[in-house]
PDB file of N, CA and C in Angstrom:
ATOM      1  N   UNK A   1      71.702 128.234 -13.497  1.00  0.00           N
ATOM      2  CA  UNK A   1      72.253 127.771 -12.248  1.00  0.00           C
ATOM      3  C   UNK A   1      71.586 128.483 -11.062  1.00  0.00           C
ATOM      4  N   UNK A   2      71.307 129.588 -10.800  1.00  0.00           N
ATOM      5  CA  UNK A   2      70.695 130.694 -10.186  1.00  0.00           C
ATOM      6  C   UNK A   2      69.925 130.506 -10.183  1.00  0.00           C
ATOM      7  N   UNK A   3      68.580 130.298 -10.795  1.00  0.00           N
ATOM      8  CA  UNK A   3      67.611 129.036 -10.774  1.00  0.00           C
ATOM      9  C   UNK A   3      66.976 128.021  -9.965  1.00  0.00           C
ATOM     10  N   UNK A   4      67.823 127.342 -10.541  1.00  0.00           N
ATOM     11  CA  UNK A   4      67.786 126.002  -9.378  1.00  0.00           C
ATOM     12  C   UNK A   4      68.201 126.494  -8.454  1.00  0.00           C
ATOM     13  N   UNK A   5      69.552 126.973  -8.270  1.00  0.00           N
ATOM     14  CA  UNK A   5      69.329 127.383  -6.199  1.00  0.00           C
ATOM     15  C   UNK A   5      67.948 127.727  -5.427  1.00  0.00           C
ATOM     16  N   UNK A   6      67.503 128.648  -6.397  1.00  0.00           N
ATOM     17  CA  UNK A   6      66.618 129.438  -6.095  1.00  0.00           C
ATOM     18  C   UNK A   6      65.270 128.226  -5.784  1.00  0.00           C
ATOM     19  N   UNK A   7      64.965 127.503  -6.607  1.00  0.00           N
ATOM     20  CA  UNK A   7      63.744 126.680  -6.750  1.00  0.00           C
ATOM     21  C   UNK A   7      64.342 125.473  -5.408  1.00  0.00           C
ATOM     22  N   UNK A   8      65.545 124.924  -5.550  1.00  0.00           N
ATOM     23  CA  UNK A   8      66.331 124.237  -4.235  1.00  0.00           C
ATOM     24  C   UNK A   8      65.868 125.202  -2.697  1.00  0.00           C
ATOM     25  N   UNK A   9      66.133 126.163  -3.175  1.00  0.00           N
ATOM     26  CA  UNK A   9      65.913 127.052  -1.274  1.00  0.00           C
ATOM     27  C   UNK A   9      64.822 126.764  -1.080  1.00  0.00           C
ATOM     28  N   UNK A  10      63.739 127.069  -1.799  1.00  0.00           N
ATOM     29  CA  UNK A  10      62.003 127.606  -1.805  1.00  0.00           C
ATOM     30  C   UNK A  10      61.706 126.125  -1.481  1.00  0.00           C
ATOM     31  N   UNK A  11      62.110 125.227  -2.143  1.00  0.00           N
ATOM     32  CA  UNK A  11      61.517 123.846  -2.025  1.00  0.00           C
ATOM     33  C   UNK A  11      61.985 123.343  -0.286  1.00  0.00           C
ATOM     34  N   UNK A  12      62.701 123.998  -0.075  1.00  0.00           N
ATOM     35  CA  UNK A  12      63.305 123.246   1.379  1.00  0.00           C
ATOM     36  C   UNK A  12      62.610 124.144   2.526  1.00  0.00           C
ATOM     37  N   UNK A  13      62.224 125.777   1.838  1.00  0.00           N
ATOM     38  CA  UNK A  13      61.660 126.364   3.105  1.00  0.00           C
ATOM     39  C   UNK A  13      60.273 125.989   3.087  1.00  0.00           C
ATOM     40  N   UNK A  14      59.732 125.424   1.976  1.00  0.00           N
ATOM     41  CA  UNK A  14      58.086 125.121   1.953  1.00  0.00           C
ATOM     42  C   UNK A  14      58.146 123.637   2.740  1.00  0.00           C
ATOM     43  N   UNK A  15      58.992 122.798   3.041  1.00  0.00           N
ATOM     44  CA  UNK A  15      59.165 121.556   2.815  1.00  0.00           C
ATOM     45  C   UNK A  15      58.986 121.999   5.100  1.00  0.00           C
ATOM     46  N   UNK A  16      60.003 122.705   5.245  1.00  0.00           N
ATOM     47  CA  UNK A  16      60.374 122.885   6.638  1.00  0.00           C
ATOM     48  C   UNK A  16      58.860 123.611   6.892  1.00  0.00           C
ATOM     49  N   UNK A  17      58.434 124.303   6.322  1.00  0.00           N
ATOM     50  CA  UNK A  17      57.131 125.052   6.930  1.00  0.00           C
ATOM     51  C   UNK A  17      55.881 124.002   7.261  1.00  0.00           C
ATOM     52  N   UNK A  18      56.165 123.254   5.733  1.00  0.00           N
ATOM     53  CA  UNK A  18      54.646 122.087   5.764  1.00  0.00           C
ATOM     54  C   UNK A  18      55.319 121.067   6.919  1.00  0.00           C
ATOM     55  N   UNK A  19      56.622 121.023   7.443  1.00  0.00           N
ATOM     56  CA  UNK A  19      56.905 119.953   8.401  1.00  0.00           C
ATOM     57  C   UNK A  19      56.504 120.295  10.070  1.00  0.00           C
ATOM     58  N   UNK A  20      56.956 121.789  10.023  1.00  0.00           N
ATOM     59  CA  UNK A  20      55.940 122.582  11.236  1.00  0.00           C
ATOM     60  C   UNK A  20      54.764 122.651  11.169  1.00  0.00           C
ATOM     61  N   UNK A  21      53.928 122.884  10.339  1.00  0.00           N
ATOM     62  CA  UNK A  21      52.290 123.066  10.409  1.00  0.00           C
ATOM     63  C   UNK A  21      52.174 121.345  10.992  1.00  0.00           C
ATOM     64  N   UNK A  22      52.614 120.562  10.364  1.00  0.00           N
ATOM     65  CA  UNK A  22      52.149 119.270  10.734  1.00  0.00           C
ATOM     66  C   UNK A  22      52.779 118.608  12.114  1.00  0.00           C
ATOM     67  N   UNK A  23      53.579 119.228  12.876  1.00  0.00           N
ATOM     68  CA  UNK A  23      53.951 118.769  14.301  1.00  0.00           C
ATOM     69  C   UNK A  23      52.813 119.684  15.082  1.00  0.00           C
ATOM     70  N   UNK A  24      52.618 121.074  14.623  1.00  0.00           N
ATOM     71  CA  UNK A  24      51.972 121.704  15.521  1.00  0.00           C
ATOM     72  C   UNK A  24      50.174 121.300  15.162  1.00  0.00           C
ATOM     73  N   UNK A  25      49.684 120.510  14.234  1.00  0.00           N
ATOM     74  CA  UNK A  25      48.321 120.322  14.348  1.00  0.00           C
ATOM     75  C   UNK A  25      47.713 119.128  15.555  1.00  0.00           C
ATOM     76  N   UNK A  26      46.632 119.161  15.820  1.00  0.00           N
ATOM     77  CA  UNK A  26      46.172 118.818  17.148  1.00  0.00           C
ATOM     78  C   UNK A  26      45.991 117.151  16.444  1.00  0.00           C
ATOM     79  N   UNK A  27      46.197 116.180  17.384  1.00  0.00           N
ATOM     80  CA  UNK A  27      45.621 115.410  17.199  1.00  0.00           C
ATOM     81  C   UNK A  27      44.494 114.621  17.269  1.00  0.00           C
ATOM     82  N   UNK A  28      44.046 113.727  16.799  1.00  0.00           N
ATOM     83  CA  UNK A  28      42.452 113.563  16.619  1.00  0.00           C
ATOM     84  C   UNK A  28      42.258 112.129  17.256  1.00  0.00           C
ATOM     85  N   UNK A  29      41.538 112.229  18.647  1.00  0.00           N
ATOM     86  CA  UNK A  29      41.262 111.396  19.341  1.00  0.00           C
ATOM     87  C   UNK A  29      39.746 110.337  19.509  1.00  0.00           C
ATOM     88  N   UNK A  30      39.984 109.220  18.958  1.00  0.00           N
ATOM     89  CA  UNK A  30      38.425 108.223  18.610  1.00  0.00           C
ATOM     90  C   UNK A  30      37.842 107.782  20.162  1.00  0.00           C
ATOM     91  N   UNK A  31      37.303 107.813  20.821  1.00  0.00           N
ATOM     92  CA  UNK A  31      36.425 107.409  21.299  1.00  0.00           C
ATOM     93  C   UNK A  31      35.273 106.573  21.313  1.00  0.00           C
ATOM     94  N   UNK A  32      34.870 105.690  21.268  1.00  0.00           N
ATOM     95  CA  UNK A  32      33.418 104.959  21.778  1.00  0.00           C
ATOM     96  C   UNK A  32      33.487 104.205  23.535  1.00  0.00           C
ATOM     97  N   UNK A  33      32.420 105.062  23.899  1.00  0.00           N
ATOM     98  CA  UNK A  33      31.968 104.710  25.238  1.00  0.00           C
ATOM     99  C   UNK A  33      30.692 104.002  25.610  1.00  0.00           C
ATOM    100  N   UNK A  34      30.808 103.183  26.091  1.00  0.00           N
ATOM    101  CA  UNK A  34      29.436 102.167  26.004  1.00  0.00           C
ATOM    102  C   UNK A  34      28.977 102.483  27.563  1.00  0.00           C
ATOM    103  N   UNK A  35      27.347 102.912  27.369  1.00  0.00           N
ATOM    104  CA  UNK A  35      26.762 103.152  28.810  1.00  0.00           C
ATOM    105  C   UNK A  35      25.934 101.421  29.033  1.00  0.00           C
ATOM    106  N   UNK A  36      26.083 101.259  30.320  1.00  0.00           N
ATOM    107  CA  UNK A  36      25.427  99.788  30.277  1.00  0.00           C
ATOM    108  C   UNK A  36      25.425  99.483  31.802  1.00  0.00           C
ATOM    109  N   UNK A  37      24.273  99.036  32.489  1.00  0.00           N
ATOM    110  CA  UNK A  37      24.137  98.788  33.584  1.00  0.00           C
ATOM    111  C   UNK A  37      24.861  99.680  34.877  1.00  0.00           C
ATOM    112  N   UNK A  38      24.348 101.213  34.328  1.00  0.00           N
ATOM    113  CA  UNK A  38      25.135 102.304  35.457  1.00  0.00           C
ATOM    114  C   UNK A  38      26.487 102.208  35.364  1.00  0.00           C
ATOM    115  N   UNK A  39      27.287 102.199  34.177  1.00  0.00           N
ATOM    116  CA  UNK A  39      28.971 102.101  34.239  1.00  0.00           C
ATOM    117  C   UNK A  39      29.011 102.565  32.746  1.00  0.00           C
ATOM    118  N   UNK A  40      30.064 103.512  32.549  1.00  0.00           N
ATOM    119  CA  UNK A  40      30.752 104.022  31.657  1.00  0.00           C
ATOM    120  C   UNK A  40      31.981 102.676  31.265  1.00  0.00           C
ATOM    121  N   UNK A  41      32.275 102.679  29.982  1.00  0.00           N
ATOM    122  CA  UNK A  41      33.213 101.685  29.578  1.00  0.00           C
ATOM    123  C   UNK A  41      33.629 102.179  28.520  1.00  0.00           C
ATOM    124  N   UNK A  42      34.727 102.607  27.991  1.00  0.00           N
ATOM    125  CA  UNK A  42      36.212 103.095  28.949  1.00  0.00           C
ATOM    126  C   UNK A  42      35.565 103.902  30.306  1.00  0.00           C
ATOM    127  N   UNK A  43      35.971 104.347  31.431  1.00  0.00           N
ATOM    128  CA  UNK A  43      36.008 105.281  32.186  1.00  0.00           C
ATOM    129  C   UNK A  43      36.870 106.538  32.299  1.00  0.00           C
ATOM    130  N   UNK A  44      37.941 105.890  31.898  1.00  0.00           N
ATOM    131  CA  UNK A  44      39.436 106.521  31.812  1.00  0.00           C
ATOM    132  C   UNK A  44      39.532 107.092  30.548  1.00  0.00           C
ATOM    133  N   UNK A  45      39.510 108.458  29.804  1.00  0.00           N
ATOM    134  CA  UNK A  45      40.402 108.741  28.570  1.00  0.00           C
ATOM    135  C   UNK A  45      41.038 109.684  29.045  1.00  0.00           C
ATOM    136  N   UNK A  46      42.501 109.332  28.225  1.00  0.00           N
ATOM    137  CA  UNK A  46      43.572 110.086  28.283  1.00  0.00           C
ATOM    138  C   UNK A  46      43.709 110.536  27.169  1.00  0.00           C
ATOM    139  N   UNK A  47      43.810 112.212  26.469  1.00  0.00           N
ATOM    140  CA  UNK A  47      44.534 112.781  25.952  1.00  0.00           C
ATOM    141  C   UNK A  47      45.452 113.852  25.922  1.00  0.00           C
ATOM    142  N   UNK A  48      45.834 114.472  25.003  1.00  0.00           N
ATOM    143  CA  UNK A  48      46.822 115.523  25.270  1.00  0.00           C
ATOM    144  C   UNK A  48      45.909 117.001  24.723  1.00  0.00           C
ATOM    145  N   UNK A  49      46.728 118.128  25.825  1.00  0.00           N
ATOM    146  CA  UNK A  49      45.787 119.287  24.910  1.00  0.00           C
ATOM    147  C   UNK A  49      45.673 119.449  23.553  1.00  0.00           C
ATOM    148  N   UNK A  50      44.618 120.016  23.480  1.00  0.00           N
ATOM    149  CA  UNK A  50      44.602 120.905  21.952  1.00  0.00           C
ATOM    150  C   UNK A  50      43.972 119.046  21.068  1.00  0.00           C
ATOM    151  N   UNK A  51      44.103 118.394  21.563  1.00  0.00           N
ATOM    152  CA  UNK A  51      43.617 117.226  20.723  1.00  0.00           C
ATOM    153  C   UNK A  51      42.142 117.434  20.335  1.00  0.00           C
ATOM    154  N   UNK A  52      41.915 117.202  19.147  1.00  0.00           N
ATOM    155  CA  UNK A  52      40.194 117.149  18.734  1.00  0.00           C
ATOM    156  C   UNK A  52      39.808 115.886  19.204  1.00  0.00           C
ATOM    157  N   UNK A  53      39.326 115.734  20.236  1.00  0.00           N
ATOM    158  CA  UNK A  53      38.201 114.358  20.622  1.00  0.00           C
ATOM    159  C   UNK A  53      36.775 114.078  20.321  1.00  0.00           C
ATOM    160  N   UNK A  54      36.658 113.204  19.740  1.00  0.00           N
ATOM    161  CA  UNK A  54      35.773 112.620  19.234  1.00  0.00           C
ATOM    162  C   UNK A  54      35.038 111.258  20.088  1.00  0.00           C
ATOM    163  N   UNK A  55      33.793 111.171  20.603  1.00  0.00           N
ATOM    164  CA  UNK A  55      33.103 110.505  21.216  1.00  0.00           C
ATOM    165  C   UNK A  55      31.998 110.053  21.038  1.00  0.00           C
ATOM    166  N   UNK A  56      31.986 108.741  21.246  1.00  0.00           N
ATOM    167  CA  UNK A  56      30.536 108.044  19.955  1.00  0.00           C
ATOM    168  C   UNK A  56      30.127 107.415  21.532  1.00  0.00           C
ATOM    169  N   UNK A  57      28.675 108.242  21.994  1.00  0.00           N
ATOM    170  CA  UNK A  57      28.031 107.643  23.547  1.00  0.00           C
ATOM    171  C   UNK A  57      27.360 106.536  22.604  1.00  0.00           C
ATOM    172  N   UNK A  58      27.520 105.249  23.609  1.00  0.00           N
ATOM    173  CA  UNK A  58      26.461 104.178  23.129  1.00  0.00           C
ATOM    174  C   UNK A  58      25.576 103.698  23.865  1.00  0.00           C
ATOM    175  N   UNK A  59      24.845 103.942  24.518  1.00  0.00           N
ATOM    176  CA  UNK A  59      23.687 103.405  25.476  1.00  0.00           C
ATOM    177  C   UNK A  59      23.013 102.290  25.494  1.00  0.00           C
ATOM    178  N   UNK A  60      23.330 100.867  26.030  1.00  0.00           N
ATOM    179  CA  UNK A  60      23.079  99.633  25.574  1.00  0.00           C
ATOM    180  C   UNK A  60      21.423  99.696  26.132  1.00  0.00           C
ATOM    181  N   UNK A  61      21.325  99.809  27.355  1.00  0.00           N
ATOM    182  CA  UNK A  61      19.900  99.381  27.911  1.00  0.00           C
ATOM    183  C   UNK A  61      19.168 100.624  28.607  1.00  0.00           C
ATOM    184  N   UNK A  62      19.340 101.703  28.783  1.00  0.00           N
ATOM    185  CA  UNK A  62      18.696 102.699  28.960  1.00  0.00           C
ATOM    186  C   UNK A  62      19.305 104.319  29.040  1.00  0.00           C
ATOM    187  N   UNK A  63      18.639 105.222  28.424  1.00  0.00           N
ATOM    188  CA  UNK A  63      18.882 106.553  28.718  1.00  0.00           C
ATOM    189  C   UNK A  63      20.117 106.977  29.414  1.00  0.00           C
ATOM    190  N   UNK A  64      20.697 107.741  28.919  1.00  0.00           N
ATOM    191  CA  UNK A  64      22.184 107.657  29.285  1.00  0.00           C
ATOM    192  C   UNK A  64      22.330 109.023  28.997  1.00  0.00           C
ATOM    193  N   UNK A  65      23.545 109.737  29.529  1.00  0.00           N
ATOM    194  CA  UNK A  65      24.524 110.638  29.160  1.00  0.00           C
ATOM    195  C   UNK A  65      25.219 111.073  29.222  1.00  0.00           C
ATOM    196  N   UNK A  66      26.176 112.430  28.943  1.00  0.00           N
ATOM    197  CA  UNK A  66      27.695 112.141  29.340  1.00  0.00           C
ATOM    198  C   UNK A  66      27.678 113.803  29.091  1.00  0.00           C
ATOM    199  N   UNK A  67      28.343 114.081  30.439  1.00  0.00           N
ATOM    200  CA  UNK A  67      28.314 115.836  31.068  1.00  0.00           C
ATOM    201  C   UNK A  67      30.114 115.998  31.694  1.00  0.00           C
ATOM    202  N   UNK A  68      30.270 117.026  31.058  1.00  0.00           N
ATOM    203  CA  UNK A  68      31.357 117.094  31.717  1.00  0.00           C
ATOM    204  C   UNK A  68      30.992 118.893  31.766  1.00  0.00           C
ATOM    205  N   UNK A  69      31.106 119.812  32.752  1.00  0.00           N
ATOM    206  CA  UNK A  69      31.295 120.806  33.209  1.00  0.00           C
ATOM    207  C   UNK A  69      32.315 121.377  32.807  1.00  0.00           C
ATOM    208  N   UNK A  70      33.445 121.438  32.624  1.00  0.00           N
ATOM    209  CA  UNK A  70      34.545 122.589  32.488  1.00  0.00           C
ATOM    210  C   UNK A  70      34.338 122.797  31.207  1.00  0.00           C
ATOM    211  N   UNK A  71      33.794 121.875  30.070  1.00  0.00           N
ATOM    212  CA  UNK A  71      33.973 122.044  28.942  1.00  0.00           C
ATOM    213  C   UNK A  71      32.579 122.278  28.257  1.00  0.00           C
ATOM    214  N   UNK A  72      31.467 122.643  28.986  1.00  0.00           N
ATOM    215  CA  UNK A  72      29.973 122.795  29.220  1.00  0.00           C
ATOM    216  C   UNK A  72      29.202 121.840  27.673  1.00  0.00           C
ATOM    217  N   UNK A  73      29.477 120.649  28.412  1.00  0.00           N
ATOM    218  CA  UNK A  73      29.124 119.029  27.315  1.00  0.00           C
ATOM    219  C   UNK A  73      27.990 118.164  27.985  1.00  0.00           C
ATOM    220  N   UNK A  74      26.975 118.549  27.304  1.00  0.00           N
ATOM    221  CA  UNK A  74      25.851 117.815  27.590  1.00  0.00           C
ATOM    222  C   UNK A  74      25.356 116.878  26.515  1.00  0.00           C
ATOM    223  N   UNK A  75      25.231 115.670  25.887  1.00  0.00           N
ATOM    224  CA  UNK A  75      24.915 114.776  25.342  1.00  0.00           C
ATOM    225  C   UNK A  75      23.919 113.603  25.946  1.00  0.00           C
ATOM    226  N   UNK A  76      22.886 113.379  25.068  1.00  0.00           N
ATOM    227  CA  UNK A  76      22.272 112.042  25.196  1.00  0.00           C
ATOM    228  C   UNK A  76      22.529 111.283  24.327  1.00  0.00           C
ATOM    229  N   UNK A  77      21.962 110.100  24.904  1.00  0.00           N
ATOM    230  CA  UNK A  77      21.333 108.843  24.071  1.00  0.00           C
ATOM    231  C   UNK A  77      20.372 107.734  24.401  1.00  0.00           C
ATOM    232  N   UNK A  78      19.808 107.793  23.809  1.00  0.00           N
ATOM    233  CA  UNK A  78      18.249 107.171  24.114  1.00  0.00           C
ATOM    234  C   UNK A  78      18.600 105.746  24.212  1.00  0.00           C
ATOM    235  N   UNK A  79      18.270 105.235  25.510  1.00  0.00           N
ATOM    236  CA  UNK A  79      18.213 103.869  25.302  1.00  0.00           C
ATOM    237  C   UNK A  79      18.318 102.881  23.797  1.00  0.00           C
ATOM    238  N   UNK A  80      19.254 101.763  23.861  1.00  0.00           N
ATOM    239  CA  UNK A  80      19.828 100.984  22.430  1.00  0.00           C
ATOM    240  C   UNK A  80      19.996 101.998  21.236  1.00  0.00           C
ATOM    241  N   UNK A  81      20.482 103.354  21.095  1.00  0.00           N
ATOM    242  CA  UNK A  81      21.151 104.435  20.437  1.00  0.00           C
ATOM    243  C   UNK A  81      22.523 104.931  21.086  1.00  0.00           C
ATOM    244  N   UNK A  82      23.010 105.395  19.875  1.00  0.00           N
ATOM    245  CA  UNK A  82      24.405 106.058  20.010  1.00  0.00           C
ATOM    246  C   UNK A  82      23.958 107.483  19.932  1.00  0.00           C
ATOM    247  N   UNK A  83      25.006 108.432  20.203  1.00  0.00           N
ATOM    248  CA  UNK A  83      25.392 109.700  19.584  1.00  0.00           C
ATOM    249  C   UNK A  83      26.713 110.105  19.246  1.00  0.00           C
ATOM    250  N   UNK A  84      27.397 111.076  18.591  1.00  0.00           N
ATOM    251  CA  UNK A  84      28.385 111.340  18.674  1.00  0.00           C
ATOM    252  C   UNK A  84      28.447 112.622  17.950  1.00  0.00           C
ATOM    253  N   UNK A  85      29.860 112.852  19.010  1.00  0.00           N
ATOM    254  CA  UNK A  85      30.124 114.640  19.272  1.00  0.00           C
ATOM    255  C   UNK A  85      31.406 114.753  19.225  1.00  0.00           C
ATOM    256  N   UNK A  86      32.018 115.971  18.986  1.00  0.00           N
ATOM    257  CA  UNK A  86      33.722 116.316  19.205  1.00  0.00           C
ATOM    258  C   UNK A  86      33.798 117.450  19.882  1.00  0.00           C
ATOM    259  N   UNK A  87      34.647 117.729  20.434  1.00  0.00           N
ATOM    260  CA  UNK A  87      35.725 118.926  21.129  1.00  0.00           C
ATOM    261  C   UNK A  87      36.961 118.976  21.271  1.00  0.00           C
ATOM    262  N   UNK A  88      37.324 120.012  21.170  1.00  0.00           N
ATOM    263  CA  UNK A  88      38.771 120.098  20.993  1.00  0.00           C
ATOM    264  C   UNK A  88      38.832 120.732  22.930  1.00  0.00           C
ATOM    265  N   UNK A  89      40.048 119.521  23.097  1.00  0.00           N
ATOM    266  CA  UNK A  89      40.598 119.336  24.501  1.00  0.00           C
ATOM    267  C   UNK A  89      41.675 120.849  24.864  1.00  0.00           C
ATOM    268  N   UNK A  90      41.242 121.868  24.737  1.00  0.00           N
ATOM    269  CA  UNK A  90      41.890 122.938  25.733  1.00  0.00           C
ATOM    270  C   UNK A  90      42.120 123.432  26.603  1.00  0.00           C
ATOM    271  N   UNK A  91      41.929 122.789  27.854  1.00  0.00           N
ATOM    272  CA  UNK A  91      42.035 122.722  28.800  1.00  0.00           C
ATOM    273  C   UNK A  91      42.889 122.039  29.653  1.00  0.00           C
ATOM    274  N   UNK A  92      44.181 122.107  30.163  1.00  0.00           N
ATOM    275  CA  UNK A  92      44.765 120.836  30.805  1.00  0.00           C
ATOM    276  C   UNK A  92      44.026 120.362  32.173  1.00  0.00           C
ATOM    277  N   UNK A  93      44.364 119.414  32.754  1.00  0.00           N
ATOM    278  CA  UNK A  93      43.159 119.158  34.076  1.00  0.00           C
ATOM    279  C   UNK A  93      43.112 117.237  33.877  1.00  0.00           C
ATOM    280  N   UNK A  94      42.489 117.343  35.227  1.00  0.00           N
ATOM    281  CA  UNK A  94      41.660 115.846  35.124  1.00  0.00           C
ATOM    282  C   UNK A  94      40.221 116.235  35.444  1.00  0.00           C
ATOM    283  N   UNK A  95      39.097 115.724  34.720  1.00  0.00           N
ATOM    284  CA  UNK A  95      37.805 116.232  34.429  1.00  0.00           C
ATOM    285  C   UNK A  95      36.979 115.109  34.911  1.00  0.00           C
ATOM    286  N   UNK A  96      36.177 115.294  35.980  1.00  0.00           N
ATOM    287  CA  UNK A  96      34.856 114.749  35.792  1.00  0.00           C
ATOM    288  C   UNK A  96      33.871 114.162  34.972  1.00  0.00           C
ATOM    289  N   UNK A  97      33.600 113.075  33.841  1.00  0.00           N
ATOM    290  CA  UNK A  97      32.235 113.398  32.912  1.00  0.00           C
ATOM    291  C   UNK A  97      31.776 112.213  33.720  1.00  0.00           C
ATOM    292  N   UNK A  98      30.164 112.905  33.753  1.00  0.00           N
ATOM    293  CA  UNK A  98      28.915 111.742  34.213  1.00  0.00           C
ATOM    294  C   UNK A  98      27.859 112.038  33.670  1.00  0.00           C
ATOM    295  N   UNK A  99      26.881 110.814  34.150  1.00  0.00           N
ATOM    296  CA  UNK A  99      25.348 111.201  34.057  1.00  0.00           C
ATOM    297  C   UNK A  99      24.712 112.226  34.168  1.00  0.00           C
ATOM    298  N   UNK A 100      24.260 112.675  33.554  1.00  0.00           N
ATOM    299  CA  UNK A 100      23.409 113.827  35.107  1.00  0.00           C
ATOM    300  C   UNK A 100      21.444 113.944  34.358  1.00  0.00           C
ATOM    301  N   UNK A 101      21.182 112.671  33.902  1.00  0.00           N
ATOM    302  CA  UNK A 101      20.094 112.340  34.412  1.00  0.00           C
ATOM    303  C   UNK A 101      19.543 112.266  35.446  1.00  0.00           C
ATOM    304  N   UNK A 102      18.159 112.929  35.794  1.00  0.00           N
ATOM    305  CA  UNK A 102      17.279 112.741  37.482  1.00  0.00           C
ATOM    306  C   UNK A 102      16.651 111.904  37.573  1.00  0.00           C
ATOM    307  N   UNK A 103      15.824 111.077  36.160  1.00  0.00           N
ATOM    308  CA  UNK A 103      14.526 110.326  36.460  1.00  0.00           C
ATOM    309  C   UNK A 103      15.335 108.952  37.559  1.00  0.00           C
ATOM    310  N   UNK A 104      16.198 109.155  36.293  1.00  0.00           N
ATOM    311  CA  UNK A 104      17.268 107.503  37.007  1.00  0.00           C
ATOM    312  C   UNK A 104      18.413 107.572  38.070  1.00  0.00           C
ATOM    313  N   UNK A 105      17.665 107.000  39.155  1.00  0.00           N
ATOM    314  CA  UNK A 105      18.836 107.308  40.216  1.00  0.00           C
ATOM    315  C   UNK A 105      20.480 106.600  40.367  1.00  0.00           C
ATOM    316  N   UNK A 106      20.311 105.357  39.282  1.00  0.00           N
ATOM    317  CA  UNK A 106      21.384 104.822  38.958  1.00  0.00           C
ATOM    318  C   UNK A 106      22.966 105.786  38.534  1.00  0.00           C
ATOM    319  N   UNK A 107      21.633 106.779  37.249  1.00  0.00           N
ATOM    320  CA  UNK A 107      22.764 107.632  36.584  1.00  0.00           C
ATOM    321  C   UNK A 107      23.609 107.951  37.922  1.00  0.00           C
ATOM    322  N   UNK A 108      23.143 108.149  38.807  1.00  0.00           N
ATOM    323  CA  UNK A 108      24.271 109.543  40.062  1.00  0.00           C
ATOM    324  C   UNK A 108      25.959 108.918  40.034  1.00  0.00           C
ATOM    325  N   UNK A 109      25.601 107.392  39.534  1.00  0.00           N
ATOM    326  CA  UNK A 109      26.593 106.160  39.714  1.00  0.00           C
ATOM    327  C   UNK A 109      27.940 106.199  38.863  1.00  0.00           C
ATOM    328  N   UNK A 110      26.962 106.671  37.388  1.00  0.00           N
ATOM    329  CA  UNK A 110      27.983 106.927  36.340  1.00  0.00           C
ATOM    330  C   UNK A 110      28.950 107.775  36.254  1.00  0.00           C
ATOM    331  N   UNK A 111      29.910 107.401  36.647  1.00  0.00           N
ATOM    332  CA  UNK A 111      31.064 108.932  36.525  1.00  0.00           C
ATOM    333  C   UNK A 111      32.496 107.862  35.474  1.00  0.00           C
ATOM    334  N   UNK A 112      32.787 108.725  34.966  1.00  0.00           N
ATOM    335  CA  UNK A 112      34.643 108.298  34.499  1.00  0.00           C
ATOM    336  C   UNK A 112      34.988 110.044  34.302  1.00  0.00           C
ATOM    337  N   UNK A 113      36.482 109.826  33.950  1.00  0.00           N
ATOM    338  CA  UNK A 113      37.733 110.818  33.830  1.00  0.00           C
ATOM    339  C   UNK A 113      38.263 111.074  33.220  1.00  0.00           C
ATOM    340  N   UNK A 114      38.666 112.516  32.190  1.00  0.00           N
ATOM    341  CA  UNK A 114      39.276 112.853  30.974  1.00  0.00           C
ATOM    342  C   UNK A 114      40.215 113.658  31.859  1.00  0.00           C
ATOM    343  N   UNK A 115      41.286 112.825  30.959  1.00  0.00           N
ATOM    344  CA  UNK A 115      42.919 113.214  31.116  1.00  0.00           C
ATOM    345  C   UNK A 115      43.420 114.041  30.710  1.00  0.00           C
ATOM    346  N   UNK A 116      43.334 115.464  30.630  1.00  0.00           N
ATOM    347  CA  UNK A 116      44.430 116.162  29.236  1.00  0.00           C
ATOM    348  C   UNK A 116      45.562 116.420  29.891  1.00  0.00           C
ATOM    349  N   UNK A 117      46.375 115.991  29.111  1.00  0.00           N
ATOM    350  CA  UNK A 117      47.644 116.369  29.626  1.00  0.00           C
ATOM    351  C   UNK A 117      48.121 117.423  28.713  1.00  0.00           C
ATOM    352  N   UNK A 118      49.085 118.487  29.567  1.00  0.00           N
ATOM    353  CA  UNK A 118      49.393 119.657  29.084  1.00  0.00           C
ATOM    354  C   UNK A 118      50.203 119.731  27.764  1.00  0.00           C
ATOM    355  N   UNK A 119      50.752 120.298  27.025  1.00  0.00           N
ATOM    356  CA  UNK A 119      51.545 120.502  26.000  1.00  0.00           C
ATOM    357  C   UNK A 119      53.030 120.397  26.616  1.00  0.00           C
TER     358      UNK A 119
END
């Protein structure tokens, strides 16, 4: 009888622990952004801190890339190529990411905005 209580408690405190580890893990945010005629598409992502984001740049018709400063993110992609990268969003804020190609004066054009919202 002593036993089973025993294996009953353990099973409910492992049960409550694995139910905390899994509220407190970050969530995992998909992305694909298509560069195309000087415009980012989405412009807008919204996530929450601590989220792992994941971002697949797609560059339809020329040289492209995607910079965001607070989070020191520099990525290309070569004209009709993708890339893709992750970071984990620790920072709360609304963020800047753009171009910051020189040859192409279009890039100066490209800007959108990452959302993190705080915990």
């Amino acid at each position: 009888m002593l036993r089973t209580v025993v294996t009953v408690a353990t099973g409910l405190c492992l049960a409550s622990t694995l139910a905390g580890a899994q509220e407190q893990a970050p969530n995992r945010r998909e992305f694909t952004i298509v560069a195309k005629d000087h415009t980012f598409t989405p412009n807008t992502l919204a996530v929450s801190q601590d989220d792992l984001v994941k971002i697949t740049l797609t560059s339809e018709d020329r040289p492209s890339s995607f910079a965001i400063d607070a989070y020191r993110i520099v990525k290309r992609a070569a004209g009709g190529f993708s890339t893709t990268f992750e970071f984990r969003a620790d920072k709360a804020g609304t963020f800047i990411f753009y171009c910051n190609l020189t040859a192409d004066e279009g890039c100066k054009e490209m800007k959108g905005t990452l959302v993190v919202k705080a915990k």
